[in-house]
PDB file of N, CA and C in Angstrom:
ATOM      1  N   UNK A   1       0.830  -1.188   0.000  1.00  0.00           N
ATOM      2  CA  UNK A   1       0.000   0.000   0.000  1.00  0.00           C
ATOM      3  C   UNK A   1       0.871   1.247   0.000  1.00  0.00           C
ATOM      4  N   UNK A   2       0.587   2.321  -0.994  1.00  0.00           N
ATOM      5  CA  UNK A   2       1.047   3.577  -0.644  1.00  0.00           C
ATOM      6  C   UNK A   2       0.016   4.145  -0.473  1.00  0.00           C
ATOM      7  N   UNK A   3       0.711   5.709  -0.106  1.00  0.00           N
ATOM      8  CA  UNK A   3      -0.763   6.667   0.741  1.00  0.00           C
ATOM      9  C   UNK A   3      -0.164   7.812  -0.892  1.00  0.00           C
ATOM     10  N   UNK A   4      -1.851   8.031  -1.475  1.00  0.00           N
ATOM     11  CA  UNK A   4      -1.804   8.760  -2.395  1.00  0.00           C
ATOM     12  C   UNK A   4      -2.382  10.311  -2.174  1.00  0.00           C
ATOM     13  N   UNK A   5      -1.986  11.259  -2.897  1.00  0.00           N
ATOM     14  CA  UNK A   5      -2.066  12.572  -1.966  1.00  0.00           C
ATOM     15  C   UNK A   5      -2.343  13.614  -3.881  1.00  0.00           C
ATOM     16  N   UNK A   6      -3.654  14.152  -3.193  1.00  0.00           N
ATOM     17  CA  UNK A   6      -3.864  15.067  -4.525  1.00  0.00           C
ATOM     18  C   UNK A   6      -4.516  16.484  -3.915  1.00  0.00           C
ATOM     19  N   UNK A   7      -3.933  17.202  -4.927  1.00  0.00           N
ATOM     20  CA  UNK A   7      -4.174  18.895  -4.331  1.00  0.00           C
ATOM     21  C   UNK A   7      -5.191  19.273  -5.127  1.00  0.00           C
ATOM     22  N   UNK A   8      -6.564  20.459  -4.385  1.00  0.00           N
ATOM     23  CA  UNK A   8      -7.584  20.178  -4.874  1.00  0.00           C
ATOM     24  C   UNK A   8      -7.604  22.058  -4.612  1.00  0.00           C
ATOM     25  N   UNK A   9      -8.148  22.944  -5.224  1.00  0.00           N
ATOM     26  CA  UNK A   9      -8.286  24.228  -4.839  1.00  0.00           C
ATOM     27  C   UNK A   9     -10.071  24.111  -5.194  1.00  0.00           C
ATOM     28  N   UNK A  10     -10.389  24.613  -3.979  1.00  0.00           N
ATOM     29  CA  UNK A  10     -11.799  25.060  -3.886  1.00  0.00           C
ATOM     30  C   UNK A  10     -12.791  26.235  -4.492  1.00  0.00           C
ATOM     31  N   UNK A  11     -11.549  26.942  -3.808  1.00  0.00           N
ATOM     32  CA  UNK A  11     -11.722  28.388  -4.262  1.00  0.00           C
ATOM     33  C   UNK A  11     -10.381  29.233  -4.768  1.00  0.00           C
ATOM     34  N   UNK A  12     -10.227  30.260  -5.163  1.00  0.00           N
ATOM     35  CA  UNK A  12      -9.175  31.507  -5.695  1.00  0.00           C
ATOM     36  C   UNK A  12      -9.495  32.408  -5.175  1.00  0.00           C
ATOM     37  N   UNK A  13      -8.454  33.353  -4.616  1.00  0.00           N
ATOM     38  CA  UNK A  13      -9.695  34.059  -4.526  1.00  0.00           C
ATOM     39  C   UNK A  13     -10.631  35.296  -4.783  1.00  0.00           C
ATOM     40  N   UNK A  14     -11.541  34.249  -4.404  1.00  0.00           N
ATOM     41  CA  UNK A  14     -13.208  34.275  -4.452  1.00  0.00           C
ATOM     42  C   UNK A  14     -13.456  35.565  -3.644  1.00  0.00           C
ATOM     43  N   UNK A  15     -14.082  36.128  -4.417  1.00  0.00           N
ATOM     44  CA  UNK A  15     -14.818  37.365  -3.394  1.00  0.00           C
ATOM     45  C   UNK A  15     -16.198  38.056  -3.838  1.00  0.00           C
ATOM     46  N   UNK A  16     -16.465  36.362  -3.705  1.00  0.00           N
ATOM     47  CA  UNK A  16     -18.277  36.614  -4.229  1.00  0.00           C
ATOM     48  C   UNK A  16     -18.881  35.272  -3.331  1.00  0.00           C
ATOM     49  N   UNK A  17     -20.124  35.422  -3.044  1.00  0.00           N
ATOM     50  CA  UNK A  17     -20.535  34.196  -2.881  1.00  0.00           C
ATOM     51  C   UNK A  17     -20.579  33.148  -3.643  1.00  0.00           C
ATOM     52  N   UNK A  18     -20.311  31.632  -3.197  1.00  0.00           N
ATOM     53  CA  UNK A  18     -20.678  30.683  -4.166  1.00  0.00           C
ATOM     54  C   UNK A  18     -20.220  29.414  -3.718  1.00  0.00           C
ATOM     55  N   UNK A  19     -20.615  28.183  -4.293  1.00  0.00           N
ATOM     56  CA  UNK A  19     -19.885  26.882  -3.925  1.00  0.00           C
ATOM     57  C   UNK A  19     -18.717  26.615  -4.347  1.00  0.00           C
ATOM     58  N   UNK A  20     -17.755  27.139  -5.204  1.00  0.00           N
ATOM     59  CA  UNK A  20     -16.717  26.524  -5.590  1.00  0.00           C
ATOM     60  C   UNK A  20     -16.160  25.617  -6.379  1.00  0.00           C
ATOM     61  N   UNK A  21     -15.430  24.842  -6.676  1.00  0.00           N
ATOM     62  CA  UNK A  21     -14.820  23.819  -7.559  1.00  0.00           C
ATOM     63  C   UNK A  21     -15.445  22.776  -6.370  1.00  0.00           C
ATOM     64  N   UNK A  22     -16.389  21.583  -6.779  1.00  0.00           N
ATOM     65  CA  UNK A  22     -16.788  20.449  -6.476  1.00  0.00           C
ATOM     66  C   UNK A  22     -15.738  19.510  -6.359  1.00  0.00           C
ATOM     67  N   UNK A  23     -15.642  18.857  -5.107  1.00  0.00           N
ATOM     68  CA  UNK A  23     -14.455  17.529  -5.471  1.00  0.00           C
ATOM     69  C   UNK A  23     -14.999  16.436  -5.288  1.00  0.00           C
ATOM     70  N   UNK A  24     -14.999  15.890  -6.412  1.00  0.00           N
ATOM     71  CA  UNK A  24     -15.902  14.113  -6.826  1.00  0.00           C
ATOM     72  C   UNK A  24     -15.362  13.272  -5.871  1.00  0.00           C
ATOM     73  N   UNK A  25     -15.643  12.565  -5.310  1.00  0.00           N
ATOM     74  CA  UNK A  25     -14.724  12.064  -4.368  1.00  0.00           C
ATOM     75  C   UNK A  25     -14.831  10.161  -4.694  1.00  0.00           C
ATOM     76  N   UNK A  26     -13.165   9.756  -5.102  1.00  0.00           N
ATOM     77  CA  UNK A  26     -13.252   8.455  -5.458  1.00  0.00           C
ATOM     78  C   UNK A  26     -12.975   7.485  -4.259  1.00  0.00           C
ATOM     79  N   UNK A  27     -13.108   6.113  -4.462  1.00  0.00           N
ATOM     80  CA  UNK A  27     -13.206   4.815  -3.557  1.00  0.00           C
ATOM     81  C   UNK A  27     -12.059   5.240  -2.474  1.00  0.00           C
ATOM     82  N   UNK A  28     -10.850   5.648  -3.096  1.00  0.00           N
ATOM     83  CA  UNK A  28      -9.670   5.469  -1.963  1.00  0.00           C
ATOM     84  C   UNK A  28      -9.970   6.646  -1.179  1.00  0.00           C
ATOM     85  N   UNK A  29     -10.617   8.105  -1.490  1.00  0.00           N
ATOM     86  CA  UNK A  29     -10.168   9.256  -0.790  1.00  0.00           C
ATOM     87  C   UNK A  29     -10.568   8.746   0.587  1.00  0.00           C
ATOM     88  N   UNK A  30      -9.609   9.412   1.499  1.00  0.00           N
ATOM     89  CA  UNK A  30     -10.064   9.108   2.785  1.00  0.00           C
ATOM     90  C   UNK A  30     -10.025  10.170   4.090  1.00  0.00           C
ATOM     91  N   UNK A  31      -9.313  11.519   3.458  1.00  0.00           N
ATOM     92  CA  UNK A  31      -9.332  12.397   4.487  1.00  0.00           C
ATOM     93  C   UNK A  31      -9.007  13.656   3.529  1.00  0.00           C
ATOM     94  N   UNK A  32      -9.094  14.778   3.686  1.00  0.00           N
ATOM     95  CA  UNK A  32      -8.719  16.142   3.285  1.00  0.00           C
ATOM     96  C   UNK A  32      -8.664  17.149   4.395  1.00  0.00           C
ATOM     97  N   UNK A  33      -7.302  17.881   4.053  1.00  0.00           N
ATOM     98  CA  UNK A  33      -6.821  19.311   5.086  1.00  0.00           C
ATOM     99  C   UNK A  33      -7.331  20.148   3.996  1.00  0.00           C
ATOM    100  N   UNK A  34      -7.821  21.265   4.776  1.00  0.00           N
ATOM    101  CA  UNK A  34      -8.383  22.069   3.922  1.00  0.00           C
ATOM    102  C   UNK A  34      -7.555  23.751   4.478  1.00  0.00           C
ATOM    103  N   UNK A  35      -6.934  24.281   4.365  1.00  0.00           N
ATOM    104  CA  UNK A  35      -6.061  25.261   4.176  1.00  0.00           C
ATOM    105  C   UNK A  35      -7.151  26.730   3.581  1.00  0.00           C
ATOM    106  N   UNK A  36      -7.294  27.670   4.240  1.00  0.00           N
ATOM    107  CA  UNK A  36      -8.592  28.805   4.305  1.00  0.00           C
ATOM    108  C   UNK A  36      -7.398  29.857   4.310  1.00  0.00           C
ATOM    109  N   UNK A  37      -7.549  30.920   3.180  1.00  0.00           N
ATOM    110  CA  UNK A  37      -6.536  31.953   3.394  1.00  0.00           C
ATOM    111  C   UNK A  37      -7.129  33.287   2.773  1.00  0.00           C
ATOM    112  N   UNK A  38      -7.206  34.153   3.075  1.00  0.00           N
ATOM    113  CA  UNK A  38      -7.665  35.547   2.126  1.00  0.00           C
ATOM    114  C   UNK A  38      -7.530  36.529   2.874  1.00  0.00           C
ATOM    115  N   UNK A  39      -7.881  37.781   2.146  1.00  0.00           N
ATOM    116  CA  UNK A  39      -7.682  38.860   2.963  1.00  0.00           C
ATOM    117  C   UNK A  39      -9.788  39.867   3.057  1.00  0.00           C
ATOM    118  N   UNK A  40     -10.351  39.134   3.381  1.00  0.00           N
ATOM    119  CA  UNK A  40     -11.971  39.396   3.523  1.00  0.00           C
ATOM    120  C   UNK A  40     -11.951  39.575   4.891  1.00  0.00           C
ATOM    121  N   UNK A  41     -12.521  40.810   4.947  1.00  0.00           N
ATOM    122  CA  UNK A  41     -12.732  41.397   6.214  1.00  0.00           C
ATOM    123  C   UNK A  41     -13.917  40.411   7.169  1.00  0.00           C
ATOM    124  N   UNK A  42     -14.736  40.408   6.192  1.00  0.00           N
ATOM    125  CA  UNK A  42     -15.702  39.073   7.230  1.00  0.00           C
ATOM    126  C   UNK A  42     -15.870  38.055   6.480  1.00  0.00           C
ATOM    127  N   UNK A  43     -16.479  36.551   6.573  1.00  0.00           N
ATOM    128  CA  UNK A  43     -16.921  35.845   5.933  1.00  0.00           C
ATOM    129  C   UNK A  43     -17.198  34.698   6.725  1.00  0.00           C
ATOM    130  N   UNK A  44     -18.242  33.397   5.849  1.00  0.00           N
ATOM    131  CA  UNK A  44     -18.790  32.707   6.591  1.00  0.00           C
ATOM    132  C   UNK A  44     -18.764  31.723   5.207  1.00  0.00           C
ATOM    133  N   UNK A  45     -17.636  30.241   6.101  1.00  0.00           N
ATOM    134  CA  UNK A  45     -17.701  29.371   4.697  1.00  0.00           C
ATOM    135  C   UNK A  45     -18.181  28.173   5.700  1.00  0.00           C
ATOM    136  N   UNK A  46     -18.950  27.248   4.689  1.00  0.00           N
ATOM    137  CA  UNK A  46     -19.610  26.224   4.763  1.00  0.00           C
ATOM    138  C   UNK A  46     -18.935  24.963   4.295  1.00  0.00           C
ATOM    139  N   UNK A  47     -18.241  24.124   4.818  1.00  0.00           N
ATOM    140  CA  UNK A  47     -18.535  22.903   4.753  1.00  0.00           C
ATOM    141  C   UNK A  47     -19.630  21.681   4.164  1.00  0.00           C
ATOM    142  N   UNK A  48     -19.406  21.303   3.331  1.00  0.00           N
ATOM    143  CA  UNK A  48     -20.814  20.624   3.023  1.00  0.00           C
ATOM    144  C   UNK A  48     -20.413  19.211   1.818  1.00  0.00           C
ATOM    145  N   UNK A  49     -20.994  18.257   2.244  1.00  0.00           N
ATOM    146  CA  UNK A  49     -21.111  16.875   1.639  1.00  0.00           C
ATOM    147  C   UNK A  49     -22.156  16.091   0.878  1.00  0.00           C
ATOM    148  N   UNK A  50     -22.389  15.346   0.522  1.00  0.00           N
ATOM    149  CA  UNK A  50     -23.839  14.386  -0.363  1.00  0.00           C
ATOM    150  C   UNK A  50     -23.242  13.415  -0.345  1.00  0.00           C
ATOM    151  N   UNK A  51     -24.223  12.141  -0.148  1.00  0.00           N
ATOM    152  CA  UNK A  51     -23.909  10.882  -0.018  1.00  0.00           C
ATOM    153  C   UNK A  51     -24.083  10.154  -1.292  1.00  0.00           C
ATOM    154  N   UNK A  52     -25.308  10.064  -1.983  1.00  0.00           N
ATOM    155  CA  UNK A  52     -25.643   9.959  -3.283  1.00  0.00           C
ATOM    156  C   UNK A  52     -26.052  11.071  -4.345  1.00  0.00           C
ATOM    157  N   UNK A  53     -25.841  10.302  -6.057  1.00  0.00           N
ATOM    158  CA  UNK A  53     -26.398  11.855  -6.630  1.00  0.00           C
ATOM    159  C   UNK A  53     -27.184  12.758  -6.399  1.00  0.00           C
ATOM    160  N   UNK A  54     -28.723  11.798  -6.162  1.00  0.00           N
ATOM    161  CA  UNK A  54     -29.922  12.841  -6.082  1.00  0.00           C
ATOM    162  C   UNK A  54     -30.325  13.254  -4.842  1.00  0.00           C
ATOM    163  N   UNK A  55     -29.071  13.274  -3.572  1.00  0.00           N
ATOM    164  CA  UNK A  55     -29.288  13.371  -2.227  1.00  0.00           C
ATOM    165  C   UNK A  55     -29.100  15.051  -2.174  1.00  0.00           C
ATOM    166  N   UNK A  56     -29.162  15.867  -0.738  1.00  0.00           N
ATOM    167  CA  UNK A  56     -29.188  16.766  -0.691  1.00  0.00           C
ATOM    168  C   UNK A  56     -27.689  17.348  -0.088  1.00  0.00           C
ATOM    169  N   UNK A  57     -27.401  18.798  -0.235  1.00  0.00           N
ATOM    170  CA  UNK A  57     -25.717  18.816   0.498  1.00  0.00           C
ATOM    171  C   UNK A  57     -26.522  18.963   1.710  1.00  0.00           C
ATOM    172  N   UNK A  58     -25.422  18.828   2.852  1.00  0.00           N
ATOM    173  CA  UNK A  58     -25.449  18.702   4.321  1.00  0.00           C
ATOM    174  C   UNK A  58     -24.587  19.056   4.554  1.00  0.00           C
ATOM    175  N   UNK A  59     -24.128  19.710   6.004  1.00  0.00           N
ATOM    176  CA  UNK A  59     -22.980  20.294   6.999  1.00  0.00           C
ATOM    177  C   UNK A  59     -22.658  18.941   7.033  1.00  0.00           C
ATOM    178  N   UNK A  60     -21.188  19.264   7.136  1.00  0.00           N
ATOM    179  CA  UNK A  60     -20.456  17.876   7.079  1.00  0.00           C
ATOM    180  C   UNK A  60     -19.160  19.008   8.613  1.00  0.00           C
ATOM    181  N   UNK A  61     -19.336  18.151   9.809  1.00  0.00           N
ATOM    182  CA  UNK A  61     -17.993  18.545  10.687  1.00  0.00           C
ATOM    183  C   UNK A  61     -16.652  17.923  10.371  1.00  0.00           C
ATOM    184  N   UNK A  62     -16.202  18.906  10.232  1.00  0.00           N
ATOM    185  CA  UNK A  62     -14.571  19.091  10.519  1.00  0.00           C
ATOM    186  C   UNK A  62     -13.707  19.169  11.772  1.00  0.00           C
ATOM    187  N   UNK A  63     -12.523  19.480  11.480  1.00  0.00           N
ATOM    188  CA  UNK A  63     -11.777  19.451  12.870  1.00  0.00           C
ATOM    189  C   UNK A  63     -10.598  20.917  12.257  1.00  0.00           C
ATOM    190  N   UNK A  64     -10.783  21.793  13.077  1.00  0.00           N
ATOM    191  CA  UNK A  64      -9.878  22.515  12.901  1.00  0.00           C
ATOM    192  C   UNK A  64      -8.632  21.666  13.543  1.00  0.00           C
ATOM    193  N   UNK A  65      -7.295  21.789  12.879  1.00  0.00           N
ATOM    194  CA  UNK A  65      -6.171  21.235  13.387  1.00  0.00           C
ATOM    195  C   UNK A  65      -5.219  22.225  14.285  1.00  0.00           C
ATOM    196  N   UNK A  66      -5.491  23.238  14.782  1.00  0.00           N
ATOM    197  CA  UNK A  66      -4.936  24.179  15.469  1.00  0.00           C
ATOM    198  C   UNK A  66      -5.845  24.028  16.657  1.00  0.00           C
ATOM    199  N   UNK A  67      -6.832  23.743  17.136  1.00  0.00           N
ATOM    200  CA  UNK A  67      -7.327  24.116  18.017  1.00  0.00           C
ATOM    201  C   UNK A  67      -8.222  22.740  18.128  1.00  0.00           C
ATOM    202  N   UNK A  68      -8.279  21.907  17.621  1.00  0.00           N
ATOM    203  CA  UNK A  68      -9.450  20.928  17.954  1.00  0.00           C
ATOM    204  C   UNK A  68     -10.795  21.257  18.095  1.00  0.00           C
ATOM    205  N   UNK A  69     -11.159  22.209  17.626  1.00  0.00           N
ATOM    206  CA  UNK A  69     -12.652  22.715  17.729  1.00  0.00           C
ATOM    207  C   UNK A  69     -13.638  21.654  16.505  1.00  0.00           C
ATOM    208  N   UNK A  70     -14.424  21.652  16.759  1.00  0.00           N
ATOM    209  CA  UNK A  70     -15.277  20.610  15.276  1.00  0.00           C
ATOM    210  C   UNK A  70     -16.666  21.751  15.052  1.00  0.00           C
ATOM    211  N   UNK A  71     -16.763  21.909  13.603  1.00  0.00           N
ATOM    212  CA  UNK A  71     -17.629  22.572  13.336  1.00  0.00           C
ATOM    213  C   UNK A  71     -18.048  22.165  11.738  1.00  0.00           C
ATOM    214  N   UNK A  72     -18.816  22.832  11.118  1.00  0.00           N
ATOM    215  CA  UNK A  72     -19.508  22.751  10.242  1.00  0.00           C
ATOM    216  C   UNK A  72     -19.361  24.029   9.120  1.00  0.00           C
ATOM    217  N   UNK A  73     -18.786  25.275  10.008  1.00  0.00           N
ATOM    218  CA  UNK A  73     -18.986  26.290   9.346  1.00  0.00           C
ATOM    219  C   UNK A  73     -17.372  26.874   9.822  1.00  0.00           C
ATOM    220  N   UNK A  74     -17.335  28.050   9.266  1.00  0.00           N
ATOM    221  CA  UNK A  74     -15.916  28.882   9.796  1.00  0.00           C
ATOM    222  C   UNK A  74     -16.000  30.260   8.990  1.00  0.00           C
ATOM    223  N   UNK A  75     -15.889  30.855  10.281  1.00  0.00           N
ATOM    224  CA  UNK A  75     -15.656  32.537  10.049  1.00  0.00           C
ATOM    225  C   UNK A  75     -13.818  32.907   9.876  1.00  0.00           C
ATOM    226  N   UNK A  76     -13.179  31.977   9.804  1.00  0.00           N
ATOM    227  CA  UNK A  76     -11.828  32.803   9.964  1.00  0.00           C
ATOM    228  C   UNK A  76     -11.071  32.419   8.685  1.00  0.00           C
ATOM    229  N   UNK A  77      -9.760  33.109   9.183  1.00  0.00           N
ATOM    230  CA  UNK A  77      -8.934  32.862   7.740  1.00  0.00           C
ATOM    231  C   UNK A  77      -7.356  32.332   8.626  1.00  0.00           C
ATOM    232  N   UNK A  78      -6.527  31.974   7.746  1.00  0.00           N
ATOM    233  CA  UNK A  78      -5.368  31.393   7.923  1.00  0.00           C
ATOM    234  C   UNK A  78      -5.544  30.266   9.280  1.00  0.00           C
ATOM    235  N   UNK A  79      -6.098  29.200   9.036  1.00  0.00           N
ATOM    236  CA  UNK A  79      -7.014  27.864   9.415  1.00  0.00           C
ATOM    237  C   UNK A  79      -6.043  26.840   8.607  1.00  0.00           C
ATOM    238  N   UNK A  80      -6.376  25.585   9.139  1.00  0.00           N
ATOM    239  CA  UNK A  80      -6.199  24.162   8.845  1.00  0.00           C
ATOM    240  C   UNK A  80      -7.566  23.398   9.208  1.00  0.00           C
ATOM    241  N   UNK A  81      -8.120  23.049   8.285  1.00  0.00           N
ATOM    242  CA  UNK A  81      -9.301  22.179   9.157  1.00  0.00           C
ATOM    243  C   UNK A  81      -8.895  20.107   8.085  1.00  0.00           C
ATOM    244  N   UNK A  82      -9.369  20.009   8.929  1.00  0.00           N
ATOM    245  CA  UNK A  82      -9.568  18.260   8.743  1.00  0.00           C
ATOM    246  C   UNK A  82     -10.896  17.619   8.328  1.00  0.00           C
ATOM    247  N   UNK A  83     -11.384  16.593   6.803  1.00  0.00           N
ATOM    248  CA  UNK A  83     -12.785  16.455   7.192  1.00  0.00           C
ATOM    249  C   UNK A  83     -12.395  14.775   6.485  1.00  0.00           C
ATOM    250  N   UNK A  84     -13.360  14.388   7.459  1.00  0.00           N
ATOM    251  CA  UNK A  84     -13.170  12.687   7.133  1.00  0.00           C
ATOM    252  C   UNK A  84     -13.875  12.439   6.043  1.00  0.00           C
ATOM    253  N   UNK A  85     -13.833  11.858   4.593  1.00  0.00           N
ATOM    254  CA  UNK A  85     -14.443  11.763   3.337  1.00  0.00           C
ATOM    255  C   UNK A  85     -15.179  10.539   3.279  1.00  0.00           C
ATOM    256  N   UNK A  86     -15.274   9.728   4.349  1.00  0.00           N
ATOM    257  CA  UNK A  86     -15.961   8.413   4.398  1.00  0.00           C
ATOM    258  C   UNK A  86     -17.458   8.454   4.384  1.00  0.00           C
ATOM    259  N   UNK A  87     -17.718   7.623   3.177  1.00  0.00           N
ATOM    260  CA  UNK A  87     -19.452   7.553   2.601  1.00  0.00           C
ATOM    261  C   UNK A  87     -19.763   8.671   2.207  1.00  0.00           C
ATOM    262  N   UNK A  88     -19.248   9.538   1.877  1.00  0.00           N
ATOM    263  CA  UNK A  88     -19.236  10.717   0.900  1.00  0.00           C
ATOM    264  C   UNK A  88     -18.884  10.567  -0.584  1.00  0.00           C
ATOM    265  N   UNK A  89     -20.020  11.100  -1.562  1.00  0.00           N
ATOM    266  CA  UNK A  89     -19.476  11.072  -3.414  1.00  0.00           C
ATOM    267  C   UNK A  89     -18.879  12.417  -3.240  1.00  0.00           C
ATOM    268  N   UNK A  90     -19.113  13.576  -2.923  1.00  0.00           N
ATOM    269  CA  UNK A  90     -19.197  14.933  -3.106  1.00  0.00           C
ATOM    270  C   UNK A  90     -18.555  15.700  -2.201  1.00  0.00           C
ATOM    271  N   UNK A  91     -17.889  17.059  -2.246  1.00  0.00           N
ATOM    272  CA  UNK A  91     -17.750  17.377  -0.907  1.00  0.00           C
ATOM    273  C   UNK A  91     -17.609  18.738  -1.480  1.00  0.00           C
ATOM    274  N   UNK A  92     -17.736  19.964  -1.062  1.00  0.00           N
ATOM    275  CA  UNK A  92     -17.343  21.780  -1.416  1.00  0.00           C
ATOM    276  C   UNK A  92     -17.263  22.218  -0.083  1.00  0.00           C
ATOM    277  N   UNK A  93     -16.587  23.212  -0.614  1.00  0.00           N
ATOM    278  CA  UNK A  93     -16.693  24.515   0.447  1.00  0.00           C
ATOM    279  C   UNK A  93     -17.041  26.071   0.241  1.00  0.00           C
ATOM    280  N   UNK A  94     -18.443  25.822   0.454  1.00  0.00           N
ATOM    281  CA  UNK A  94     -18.986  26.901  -0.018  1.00  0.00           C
ATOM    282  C   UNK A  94     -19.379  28.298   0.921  1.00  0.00           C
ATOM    283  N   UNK A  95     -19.196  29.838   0.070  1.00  0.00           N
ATOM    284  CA  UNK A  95     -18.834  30.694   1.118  1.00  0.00           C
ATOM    285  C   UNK A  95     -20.186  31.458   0.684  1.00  0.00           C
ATOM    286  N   UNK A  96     -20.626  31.188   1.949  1.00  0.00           N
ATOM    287  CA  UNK A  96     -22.252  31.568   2.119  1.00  0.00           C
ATOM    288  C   UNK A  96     -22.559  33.558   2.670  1.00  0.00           C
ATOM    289  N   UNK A  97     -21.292  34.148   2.684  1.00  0.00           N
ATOM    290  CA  UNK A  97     -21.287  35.764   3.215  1.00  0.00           C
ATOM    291  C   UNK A  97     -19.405  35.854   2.834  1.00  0.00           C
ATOM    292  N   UNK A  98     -19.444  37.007   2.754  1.00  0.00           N
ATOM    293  CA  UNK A  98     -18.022  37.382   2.326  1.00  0.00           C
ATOM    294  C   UNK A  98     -17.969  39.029   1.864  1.00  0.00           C
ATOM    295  N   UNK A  99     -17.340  39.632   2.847  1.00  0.00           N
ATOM    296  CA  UNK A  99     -17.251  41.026   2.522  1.00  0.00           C
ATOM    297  C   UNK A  99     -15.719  41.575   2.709  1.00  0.00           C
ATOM    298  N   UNK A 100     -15.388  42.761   2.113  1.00  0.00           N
ATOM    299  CA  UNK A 100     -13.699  43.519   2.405  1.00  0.00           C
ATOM    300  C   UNK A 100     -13.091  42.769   1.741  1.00  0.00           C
ATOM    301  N   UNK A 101     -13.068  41.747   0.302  1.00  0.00           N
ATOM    302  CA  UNK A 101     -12.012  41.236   0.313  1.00  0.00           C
ATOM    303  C   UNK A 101     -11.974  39.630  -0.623  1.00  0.00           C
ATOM    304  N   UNK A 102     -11.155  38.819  -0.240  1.00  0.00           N
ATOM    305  CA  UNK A 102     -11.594  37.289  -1.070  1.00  0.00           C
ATOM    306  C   UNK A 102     -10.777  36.528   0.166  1.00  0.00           C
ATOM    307  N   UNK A 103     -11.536  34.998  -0.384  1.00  0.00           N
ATOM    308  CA  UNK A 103     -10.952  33.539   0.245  1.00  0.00           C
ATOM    309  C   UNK A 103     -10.259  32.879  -1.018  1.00  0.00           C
ATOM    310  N   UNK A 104      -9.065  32.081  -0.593  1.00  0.00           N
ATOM    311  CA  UNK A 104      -8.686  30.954  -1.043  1.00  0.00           C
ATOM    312  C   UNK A 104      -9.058  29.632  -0.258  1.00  0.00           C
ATOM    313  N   UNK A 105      -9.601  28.502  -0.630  1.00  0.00           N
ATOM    314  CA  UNK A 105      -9.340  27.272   0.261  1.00  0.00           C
ATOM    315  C   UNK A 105      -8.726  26.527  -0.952  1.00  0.00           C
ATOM    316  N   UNK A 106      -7.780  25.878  -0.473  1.00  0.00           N
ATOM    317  CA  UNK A 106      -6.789  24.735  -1.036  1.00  0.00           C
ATOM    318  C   UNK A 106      -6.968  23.405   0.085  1.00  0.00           C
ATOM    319  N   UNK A 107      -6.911  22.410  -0.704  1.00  0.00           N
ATOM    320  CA  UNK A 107      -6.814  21.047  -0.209  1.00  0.00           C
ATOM    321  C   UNK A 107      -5.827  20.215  -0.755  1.00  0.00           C
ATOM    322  N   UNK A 108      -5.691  18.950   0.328  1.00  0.00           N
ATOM    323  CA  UNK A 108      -4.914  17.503  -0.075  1.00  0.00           C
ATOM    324  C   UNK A 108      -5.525  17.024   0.573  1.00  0.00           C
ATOM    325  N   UNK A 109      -6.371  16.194  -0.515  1.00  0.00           N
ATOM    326  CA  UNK A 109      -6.374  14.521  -0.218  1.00  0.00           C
ATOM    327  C   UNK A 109      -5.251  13.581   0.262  1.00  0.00           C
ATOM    328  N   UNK A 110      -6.192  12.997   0.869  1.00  0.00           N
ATOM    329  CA  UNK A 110      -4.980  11.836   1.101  1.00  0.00           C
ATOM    330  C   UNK A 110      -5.964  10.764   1.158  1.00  0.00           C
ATOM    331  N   UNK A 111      -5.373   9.178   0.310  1.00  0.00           N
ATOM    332  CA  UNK A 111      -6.020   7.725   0.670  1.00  0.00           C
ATOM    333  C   UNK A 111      -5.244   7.031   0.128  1.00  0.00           C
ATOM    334  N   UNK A 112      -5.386   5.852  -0.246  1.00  0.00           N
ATOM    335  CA  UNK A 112      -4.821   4.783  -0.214  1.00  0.00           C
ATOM    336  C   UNK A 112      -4.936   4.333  -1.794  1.00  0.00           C
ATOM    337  N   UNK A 113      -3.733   4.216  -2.211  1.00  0.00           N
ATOM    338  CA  UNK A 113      -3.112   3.455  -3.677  1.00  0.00           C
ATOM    339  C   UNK A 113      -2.904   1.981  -3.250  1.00  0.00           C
ATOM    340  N   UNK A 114      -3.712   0.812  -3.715  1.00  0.00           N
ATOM    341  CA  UNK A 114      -3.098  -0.382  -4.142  1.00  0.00           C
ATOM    342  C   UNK A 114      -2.343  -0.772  -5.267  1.00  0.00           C
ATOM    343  N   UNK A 115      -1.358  -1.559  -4.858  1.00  0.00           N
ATOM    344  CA  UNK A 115      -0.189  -1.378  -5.804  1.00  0.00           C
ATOM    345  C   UNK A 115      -0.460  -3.166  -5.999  1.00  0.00           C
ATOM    346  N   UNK A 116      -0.549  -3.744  -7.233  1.00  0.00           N
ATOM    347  CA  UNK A 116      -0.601  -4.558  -7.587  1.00  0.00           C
ATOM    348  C   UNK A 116       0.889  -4.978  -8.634  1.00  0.00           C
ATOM    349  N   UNK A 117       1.578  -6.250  -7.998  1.00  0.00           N
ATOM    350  CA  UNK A 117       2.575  -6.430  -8.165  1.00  0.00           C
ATOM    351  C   UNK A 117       2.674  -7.984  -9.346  1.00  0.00           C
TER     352      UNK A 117
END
């Protein structure tokens, strides 16, 4: 087994409302850091997942990695958060208020490559 690792940008930044670049999420993914950076005086980004196609998005909790807090949503910038991708097709991060400014969120995946020998 190796551990396979892909970089995913959500947003640029963004200094409008909106959901972002969608990340399809395949069999191996198994975790994503999600990296929040801009210079927006306020804002309010969302977290959010779907289990199947015609299902609905949902708050999906995270883990900020600086502080261990678990939430669903996040007002701040220069963050690390953590979100477990298990039984998830779908996943965004969408910025539901945003004023003064823009967000970037950048990600890495990380899961598991079978290596067949």
């Amino acid at each position: 087994m190796n551990t396979g690792k892909i970089n995913w940008v959500f947003h640029n930044a963004s200094a409008a409302i909106g959901d972002g670049d969608l990340l399809k999420i395949r069999g191996d993914f198994q975790t994503i850091n999600l990296e929040i950076t801009g210079t927006a005086v306020a804002s309010t980004l969302i977290f959010e997942g779907k289990s199947h196609d015609a299902g609905a998005w949902y708050p999906i909790s995270c883990v900020n990695l600086s502080t261990l807090a678990i939430a669903s949503q996040t007002a701040g910038k220069d963050e690390l958060w953590q979100v477990d991708l298990t039984g998830l097709i779908q996943f965004r991060t969408r910025i539901s208020a945003i004023n003064g400014g823009n967000l970037s969120v950048d990600g890495k995946v990380v899961g598991w490559l079978w290596q067949v020998i």
